[in-house]
N, C-alpha and C. Protein backbone atom coordinates (compact mmCIF):
# COMPACT_ATOMS: atom_id res chain seq x y z
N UNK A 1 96.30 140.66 14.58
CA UNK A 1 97.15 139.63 15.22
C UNK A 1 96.95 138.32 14.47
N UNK A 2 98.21 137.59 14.10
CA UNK A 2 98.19 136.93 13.13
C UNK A 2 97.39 135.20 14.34
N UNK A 3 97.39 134.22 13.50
CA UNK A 3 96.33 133.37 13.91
C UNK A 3 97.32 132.43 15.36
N UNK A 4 99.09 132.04 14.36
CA UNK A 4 99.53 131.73 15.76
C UNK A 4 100.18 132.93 17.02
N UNK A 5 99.59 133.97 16.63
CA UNK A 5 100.41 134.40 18.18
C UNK A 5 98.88 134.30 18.80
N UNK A 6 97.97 134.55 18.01
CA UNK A 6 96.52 134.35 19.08
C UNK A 6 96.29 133.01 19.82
N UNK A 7 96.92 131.91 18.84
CA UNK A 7 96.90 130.07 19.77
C UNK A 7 98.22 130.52 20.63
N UNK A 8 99.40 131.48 20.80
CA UNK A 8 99.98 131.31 21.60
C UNK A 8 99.75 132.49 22.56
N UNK A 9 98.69 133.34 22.46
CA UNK A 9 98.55 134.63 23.59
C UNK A 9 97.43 133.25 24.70
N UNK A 10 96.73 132.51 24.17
CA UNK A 10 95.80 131.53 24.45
C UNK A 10 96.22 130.30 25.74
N UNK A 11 97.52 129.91 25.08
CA UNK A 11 98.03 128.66 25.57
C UNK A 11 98.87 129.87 26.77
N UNK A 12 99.58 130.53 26.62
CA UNK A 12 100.18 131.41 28.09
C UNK A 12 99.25 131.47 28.71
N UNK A 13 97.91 132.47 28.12
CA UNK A 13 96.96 132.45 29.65
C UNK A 13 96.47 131.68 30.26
N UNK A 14 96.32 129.99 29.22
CA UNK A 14 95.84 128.81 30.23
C UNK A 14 97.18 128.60 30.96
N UNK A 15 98.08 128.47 30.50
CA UNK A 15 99.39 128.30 31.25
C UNK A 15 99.18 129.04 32.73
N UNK A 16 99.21 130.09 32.59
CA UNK A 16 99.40 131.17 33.67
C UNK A 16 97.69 130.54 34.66
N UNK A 17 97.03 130.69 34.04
CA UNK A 17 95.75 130.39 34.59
C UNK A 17 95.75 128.90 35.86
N UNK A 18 96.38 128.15 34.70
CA UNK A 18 96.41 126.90 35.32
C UNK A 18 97.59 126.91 36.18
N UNK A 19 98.62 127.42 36.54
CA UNK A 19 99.34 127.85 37.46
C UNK A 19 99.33 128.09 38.28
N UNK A 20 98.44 129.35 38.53
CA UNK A 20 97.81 130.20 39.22
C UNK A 20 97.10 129.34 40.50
N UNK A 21 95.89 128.19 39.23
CA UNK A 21 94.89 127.29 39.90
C UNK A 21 96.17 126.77 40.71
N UNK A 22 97.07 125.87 40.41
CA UNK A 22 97.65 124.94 41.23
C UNK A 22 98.56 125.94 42.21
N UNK A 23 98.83 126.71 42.22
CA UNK A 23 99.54 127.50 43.03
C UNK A 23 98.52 127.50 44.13
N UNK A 24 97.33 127.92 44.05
CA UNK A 24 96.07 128.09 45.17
C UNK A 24 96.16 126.52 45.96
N UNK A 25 96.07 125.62 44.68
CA UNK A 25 95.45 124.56 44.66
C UNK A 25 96.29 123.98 46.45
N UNK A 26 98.13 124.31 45.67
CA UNK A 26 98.78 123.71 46.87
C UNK A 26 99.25 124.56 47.81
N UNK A 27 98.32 126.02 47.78
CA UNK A 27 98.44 126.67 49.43
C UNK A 27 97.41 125.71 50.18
N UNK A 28 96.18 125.94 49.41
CA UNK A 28 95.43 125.35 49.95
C UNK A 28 95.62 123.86 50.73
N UNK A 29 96.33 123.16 49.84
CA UNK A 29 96.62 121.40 50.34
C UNK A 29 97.24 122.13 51.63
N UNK A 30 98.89 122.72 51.42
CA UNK A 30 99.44 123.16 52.46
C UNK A 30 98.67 123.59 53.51
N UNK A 31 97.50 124.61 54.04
CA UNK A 31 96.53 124.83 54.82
C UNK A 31 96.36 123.53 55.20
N UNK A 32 95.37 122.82 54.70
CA UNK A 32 94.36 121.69 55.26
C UNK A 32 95.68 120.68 55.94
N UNK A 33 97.13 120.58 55.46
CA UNK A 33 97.87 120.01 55.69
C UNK A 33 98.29 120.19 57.42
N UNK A 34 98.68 122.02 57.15
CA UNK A 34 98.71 122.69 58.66
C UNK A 34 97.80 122.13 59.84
N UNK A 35 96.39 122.61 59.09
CA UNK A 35 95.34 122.83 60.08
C UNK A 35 95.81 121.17 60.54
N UNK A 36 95.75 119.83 59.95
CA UNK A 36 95.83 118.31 60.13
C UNK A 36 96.66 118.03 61.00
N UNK A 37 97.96 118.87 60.75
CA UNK A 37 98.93 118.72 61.77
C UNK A 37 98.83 118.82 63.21
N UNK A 38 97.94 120.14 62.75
CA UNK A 38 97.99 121.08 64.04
C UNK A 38 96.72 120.16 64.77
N UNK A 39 95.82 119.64 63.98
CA UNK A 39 94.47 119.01 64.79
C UNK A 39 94.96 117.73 65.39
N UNK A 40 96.41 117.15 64.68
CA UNK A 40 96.84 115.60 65.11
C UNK A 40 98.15 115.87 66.54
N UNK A 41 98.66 117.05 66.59
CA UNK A 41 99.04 117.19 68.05
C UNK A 41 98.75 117.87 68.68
N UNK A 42 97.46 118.37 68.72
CA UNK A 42 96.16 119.13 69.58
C UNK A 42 95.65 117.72 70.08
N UNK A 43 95.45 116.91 69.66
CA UNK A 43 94.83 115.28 69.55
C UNK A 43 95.66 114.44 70.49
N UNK A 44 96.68 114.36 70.23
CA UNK A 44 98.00 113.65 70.49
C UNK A 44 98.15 114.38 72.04
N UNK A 45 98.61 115.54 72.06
CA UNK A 45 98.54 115.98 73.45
C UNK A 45 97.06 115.74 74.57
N UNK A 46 95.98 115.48 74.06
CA UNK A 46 94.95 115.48 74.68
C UNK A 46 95.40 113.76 74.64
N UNK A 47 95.91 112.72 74.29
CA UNK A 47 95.45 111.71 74.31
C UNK A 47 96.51 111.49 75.36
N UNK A 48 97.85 112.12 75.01
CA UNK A 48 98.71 111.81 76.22
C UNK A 48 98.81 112.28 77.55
N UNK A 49 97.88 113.71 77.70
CA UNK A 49 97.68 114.23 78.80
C UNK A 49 96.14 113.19 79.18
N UNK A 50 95.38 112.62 78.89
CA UNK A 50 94.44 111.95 79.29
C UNK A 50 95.02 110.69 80.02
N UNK A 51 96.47 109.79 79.27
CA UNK A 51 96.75 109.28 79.38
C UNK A 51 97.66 109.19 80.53
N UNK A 52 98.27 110.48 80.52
CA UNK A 52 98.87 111.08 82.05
C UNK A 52 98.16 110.50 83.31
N UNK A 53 96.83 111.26 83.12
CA UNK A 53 95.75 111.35 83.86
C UNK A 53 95.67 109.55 84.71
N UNK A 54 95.16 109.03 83.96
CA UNK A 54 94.92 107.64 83.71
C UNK A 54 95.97 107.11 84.48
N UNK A 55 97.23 107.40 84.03
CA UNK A 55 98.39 106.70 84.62
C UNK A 55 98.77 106.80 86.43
N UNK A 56 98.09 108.52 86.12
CA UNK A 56 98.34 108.94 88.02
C UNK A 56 96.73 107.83 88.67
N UNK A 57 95.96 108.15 87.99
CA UNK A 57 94.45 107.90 88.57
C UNK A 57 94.97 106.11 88.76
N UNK A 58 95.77 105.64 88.29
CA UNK A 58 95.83 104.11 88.47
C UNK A 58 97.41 103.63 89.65
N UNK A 59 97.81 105.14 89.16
CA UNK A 59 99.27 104.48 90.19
C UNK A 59 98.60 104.71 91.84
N UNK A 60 97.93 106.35 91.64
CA UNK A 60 97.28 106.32 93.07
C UNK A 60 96.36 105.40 93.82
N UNK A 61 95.20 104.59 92.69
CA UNK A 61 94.77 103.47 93.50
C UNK A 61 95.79 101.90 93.35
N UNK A 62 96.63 102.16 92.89
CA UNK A 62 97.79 101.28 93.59
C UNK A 62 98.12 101.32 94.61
N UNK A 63 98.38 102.52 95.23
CA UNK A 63 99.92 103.04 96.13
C UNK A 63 98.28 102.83 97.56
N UNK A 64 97.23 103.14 97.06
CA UNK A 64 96.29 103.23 98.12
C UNK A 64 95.84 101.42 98.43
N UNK A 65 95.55 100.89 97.71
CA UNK A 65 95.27 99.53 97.85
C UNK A 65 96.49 98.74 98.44
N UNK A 66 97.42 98.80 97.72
CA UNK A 66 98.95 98.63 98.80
C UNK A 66 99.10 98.99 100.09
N UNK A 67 98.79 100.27 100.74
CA UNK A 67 98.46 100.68 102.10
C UNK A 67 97.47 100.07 102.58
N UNK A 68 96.39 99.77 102.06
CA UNK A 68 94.80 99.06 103.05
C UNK A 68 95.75 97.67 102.93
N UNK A 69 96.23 96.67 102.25
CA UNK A 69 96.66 95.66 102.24
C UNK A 69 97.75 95.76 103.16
N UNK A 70 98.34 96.53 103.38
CA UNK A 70 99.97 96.60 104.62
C UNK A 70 99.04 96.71 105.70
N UNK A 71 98.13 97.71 105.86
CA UNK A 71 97.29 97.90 107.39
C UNK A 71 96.69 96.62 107.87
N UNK A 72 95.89 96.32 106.75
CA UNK A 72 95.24 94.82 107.04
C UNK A 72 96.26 94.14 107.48
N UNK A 73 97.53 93.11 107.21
CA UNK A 73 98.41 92.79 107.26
C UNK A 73 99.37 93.18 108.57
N UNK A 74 99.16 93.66 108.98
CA UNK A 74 99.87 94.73 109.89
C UNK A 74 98.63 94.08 111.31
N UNK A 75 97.42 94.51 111.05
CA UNK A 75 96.10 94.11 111.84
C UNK A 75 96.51 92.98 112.12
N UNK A 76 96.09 91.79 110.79
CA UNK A 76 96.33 90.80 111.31
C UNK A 76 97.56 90.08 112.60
N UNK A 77 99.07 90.68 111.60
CA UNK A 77 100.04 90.41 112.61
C UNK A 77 99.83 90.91 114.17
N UNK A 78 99.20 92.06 114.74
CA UNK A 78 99.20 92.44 115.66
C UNK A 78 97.82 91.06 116.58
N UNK A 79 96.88 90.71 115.54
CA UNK A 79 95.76 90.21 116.29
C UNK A 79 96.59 89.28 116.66
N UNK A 80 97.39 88.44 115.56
CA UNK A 80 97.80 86.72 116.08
C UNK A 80 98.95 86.52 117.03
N UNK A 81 99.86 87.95 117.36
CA UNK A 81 100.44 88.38 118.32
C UNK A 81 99.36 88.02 119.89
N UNK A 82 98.80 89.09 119.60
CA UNK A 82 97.49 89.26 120.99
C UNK A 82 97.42 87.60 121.59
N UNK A 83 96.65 86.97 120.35
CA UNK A 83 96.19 85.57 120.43
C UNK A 83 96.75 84.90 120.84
N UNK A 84 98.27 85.06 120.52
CA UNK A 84 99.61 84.08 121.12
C UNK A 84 99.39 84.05 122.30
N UNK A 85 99.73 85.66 122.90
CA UNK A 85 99.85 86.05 124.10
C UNK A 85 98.69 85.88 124.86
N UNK A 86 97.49 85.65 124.64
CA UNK A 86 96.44 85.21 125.57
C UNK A 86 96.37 83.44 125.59
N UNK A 87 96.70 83.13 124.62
CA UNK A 87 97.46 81.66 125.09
C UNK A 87 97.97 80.71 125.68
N UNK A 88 98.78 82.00 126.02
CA UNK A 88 100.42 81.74 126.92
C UNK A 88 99.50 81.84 128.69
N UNK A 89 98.93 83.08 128.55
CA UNK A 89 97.97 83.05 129.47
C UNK A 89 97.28 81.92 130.06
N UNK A 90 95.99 81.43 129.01
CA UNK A 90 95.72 80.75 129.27
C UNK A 90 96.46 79.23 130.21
N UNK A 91 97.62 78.76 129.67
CA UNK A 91 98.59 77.99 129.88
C UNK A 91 98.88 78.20 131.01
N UNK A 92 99.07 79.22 131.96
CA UNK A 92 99.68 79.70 133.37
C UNK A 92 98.18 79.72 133.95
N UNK A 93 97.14 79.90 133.72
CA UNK A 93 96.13 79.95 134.31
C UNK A 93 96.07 78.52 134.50
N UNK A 94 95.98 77.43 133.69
CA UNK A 94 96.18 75.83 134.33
C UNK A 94 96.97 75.55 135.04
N UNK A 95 98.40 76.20 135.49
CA UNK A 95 99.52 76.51 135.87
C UNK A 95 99.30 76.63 137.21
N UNK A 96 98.25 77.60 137.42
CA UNK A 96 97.89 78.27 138.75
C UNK A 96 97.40 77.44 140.08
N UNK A 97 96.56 76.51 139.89
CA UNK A 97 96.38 75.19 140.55
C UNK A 97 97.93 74.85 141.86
N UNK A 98 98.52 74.65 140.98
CA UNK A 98 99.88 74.14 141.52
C UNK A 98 100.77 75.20 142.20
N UNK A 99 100.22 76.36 142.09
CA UNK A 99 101.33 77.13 142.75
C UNK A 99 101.05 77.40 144.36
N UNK A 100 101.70 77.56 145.44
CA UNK A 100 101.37 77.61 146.77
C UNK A 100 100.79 78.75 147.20
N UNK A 101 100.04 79.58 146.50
CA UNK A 101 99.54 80.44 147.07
C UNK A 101 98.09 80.44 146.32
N UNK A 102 97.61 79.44 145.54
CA UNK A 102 96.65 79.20 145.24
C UNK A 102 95.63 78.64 146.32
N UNK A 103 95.77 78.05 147.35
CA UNK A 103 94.88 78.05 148.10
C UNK A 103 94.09 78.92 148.65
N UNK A 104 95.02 80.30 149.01
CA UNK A 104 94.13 81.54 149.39
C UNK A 104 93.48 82.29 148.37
N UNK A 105 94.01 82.29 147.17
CA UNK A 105 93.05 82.75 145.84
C UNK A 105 91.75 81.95 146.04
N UNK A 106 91.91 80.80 146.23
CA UNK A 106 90.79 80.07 146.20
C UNK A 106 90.00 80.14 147.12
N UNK A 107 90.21 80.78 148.17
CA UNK A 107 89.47 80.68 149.62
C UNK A 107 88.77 82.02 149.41
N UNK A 108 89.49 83.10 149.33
CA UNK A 108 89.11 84.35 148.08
C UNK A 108 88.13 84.46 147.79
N UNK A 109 88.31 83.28 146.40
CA UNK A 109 87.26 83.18 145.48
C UNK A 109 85.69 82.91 146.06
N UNK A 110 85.75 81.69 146.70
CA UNK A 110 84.42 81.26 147.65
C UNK A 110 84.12 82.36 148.62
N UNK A 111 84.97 83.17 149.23
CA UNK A 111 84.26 84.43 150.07
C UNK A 111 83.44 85.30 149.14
N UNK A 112 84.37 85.90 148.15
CA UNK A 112 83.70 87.08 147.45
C UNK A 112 82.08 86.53 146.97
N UNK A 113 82.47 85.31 146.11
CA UNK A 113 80.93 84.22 145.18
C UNK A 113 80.02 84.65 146.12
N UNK A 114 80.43 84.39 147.75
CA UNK A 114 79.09 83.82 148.37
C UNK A 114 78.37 85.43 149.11
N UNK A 115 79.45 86.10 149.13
CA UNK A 115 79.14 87.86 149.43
C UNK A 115 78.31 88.46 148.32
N UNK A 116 78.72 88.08 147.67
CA UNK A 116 77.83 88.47 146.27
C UNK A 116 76.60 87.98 146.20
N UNK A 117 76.26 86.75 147.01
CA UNK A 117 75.22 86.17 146.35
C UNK A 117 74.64 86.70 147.71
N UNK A 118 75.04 87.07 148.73
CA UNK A 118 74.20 87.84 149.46
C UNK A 118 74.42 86.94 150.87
N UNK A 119 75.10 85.86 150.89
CA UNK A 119 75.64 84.96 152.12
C UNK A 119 74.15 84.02 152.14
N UNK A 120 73.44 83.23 153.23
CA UNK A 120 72.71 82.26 153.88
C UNK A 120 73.54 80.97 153.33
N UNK A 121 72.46 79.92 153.31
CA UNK A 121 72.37 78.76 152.33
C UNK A 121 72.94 78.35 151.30
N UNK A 122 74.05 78.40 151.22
CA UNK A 122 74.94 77.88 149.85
C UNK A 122 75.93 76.95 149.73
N UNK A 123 75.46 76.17 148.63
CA UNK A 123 76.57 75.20 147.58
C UNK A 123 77.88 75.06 147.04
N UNK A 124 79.02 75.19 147.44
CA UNK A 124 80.27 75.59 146.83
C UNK A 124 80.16 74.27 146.25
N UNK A 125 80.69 74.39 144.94
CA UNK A 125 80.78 72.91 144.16
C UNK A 125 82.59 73.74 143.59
N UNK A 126 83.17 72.64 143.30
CA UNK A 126 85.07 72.85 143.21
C UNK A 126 84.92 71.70 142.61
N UNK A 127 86.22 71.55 141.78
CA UNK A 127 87.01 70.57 140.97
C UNK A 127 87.23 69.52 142.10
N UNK A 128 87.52 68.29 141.31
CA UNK A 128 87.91 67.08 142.60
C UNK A 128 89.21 66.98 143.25
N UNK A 129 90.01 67.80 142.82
CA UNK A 129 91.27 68.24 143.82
C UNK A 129 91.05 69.30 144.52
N UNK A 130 90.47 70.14 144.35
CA UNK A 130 90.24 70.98 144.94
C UNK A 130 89.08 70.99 146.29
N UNK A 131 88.64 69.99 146.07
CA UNK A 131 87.51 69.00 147.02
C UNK A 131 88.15 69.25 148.60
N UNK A 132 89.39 68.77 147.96
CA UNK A 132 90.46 68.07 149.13
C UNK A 132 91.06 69.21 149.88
N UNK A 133 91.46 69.99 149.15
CA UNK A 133 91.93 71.54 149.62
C UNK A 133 90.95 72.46 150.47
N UNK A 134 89.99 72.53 150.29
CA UNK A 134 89.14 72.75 151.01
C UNK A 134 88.31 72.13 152.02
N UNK A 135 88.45 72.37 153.19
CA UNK A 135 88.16 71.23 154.56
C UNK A 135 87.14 71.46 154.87
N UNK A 136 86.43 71.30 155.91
CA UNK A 136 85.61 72.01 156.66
C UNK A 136 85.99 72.69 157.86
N UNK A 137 87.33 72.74 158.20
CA UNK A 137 87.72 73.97 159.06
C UNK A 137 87.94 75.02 158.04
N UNK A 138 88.29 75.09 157.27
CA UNK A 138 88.18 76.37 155.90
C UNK A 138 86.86 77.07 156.04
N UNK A 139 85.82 76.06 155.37
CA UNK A 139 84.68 76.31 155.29
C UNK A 139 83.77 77.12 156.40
N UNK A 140 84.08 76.39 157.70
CA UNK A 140 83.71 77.27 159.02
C UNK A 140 84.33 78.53 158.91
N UNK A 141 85.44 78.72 158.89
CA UNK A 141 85.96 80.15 158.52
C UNK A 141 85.77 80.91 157.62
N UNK A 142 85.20 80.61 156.73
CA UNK A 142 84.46 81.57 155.08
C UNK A 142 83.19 81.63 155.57
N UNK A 143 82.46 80.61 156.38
CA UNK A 143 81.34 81.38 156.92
C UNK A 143 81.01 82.23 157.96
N UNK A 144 81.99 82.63 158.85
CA UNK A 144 81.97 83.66 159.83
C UNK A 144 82.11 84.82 159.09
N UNK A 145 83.34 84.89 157.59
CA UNK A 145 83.61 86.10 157.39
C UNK A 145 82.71 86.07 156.53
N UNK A 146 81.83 85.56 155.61
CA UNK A 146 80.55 85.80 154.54
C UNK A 146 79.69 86.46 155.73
N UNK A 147 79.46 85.97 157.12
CA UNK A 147 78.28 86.50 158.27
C UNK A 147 78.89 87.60 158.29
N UNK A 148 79.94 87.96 158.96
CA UNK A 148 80.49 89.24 158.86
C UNK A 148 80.45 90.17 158.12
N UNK A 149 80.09 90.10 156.65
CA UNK A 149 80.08 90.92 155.26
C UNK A 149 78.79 91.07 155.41
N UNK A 150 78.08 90.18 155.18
CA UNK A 150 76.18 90.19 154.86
C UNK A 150 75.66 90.22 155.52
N UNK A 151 76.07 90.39 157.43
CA UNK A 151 75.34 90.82 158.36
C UNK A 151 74.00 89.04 158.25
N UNK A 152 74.12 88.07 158.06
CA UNK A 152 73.35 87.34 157.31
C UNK A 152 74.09 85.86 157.60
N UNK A 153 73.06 85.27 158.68
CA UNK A 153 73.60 83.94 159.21
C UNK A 153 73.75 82.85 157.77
N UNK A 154 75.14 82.53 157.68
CA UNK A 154 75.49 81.53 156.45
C UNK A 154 76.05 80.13 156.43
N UNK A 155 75.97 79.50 155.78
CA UNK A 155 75.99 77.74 155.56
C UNK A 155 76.74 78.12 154.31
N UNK A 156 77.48 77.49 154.46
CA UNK A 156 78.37 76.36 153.36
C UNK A 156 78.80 75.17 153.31
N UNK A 157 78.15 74.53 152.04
CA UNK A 157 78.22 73.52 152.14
C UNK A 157 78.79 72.96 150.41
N UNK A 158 79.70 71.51 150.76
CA UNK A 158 80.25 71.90 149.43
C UNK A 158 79.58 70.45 148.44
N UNK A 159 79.34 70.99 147.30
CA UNK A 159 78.70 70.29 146.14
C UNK A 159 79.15 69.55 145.53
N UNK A 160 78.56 68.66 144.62
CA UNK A 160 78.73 67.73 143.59
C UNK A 160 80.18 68.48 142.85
N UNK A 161 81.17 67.57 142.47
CA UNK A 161 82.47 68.21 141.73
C UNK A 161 81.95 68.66 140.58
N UNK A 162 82.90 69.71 140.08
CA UNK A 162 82.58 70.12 138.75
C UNK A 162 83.66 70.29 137.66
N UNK A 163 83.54 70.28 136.42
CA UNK A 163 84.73 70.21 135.56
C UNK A 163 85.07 71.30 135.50
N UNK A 164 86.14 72.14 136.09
CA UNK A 164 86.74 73.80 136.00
C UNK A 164 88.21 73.30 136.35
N UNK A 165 88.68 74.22 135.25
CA UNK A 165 90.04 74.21 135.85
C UNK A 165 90.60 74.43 137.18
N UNK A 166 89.82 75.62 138.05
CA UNK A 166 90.32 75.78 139.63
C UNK A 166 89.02 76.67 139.59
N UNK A 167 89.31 77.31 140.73
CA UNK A 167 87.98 78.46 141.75
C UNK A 167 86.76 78.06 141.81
N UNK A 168 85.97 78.51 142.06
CA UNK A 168 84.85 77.80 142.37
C UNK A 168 83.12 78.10 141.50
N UNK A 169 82.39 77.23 141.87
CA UNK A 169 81.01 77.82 141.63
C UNK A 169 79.89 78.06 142.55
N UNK A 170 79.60 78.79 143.00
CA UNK A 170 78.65 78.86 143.96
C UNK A 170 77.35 79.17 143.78
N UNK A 171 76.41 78.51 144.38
CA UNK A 171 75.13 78.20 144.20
C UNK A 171 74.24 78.04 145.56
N UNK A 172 73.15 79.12 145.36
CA UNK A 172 72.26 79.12 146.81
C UNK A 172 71.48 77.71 146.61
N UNK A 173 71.32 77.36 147.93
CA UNK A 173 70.65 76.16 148.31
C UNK A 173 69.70 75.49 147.28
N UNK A 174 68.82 76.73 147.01
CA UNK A 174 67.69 76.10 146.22
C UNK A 174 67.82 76.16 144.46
N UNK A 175 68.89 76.47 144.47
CA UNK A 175 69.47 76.49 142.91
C UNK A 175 68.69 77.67 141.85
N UNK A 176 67.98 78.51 142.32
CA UNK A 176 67.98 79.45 142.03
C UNK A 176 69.03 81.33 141.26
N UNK A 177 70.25 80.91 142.60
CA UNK A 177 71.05 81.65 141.67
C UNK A 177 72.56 80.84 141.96
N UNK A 178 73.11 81.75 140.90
CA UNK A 178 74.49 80.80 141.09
C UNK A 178 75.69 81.74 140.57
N UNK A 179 76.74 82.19 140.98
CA UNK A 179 77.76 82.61 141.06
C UNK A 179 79.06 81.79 139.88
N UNK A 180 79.56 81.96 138.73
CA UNK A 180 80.46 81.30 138.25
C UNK A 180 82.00 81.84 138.71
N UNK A 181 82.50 81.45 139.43
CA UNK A 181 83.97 82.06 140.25
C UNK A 181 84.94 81.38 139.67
N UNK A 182 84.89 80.47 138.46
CA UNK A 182 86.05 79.56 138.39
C UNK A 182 87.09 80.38 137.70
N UNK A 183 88.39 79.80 137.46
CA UNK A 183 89.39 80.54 136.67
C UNK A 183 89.10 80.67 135.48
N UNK A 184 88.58 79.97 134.35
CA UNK A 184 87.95 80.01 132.98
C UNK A 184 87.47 81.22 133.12
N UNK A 185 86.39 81.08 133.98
CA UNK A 185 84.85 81.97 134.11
C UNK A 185 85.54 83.48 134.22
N UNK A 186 86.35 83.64 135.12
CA UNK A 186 86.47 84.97 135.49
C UNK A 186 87.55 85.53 134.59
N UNK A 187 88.62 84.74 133.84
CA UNK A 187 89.05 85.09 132.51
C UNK A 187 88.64 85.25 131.33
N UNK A 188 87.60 84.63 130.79
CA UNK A 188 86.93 85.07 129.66
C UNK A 188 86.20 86.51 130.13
N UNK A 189 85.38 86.61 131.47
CA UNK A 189 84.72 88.06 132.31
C UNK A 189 85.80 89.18 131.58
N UNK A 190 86.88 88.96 131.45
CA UNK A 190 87.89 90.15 131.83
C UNK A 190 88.50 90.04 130.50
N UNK A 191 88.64 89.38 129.71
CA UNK A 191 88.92 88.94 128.31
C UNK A 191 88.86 90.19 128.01
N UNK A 192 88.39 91.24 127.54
CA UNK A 192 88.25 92.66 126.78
C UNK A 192 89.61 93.37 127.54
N UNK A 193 89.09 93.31 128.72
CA UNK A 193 90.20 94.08 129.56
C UNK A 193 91.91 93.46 129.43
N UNK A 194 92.24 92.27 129.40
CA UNK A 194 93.66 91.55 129.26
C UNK A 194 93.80 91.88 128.22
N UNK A 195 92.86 91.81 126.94
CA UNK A 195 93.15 92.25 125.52
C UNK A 195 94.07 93.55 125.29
N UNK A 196 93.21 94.72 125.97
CA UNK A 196 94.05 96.09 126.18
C UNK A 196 94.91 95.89 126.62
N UNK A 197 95.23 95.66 127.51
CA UNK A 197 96.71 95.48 128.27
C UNK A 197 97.81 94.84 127.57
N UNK A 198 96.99 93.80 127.24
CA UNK A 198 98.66 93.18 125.98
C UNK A 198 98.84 94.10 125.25
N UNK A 199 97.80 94.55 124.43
CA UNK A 199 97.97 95.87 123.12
C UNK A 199 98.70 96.80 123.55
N UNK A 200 98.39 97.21 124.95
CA UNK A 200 99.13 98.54 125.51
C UNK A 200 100.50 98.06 125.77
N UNK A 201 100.68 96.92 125.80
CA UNK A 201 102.22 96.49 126.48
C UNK A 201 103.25 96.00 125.35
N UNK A 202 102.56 95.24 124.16
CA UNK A 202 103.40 95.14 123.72
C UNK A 202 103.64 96.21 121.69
N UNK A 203 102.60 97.38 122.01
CA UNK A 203 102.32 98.07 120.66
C UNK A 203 102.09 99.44 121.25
């Protein structure tokens, strides 16, 4: 074999050789290319399904913090409702003084105080209008029916005025115990209980 077909049997097989190499060369790129692809939306889906995730995990403590904020809100409106309405209360309870059937509430009031306290020896102390409303023919008559209840010979006698809106306070002789009967007194007593009742009446 003469000298150039041997430089050209030479240069084909690097030809072919080196061909060959780059033929591998760019399956291979192609592979690592695949696998890249395939690892960047294997990637991509994990970042957007994380991101999914994330998006529910943040809308739900939205949609939940929005509800505790409406309830709260909701609370409040219902408390300053209540509040109104024990108010308004209050207001008719100063009210009460003046109406004509407040004298026997009040006569009432001094029977039950002084039954409670067990009848003898006692102090009715009243507002300074209420001084006047109450006589001592009244008084003789709240003490037959206090004797009558407590089996228990009783005195009434009425005290130094006191600052109450209406009803009374009663107090045994020796100041030992004492009965708060006024209208304040026995509305704040019951305060829990009027509370329910508005709630129940108007919710």
């Amino acid at each position: 074999m003469g000298v150039d077909k041997i430089k050209s049997k030479i240069l084909e097989d690097a030809k072919a050789e080196a061909n060959k190499i780059i033929s591998e060369a760019e399956a291979e790129k192609a592979k690592i290319l695949e696998k890249a692809k395939e690892e960047a939306e294997k990637r991509k889906a994990e970042i957007l399904k994380k991101g999914e995730k994330e998006a529910e995990m943040t809308k739900s403590r939205i949609i939940s913090e929005a509800k505790l904020e409406a309830k709260k809100k909701l609370l409040e409106a219902k408390e300053e409702i209540i509040d109104m309405a024990i108010e308004k209360l209050k207001e008719e309870l100063v009210k009460l003084p003046e109406q004509p059937e407040y004298k026997d509430k009040l006569v009432n009031l001094i029977r039950d105080g002084a039954v409670s306290l067990g009848g003898g020896e006692l102090v009715v102390r009243l507002n300074r209008r209420d001084m006047d409303i109450i006589d001592d023919a009244t008084l003789w008559y709240l003490e037959k029916e206090v004797e009558n209840m407590t089996k228990k010979v009783t005195v009434l006698k009425k005290g130094e005025p006191v600052d109450i809106t209406g009803g009374c306070v009663i107090e045994t002789a020796d100041g030992l115990k004492s009965l708060d009967n006024s209208l304040e007194a026995i509305f704040n007593r019951n305060l829990n209980v009027i509370r329910a009742r508005i709630t129940e009446k108007l919710f």
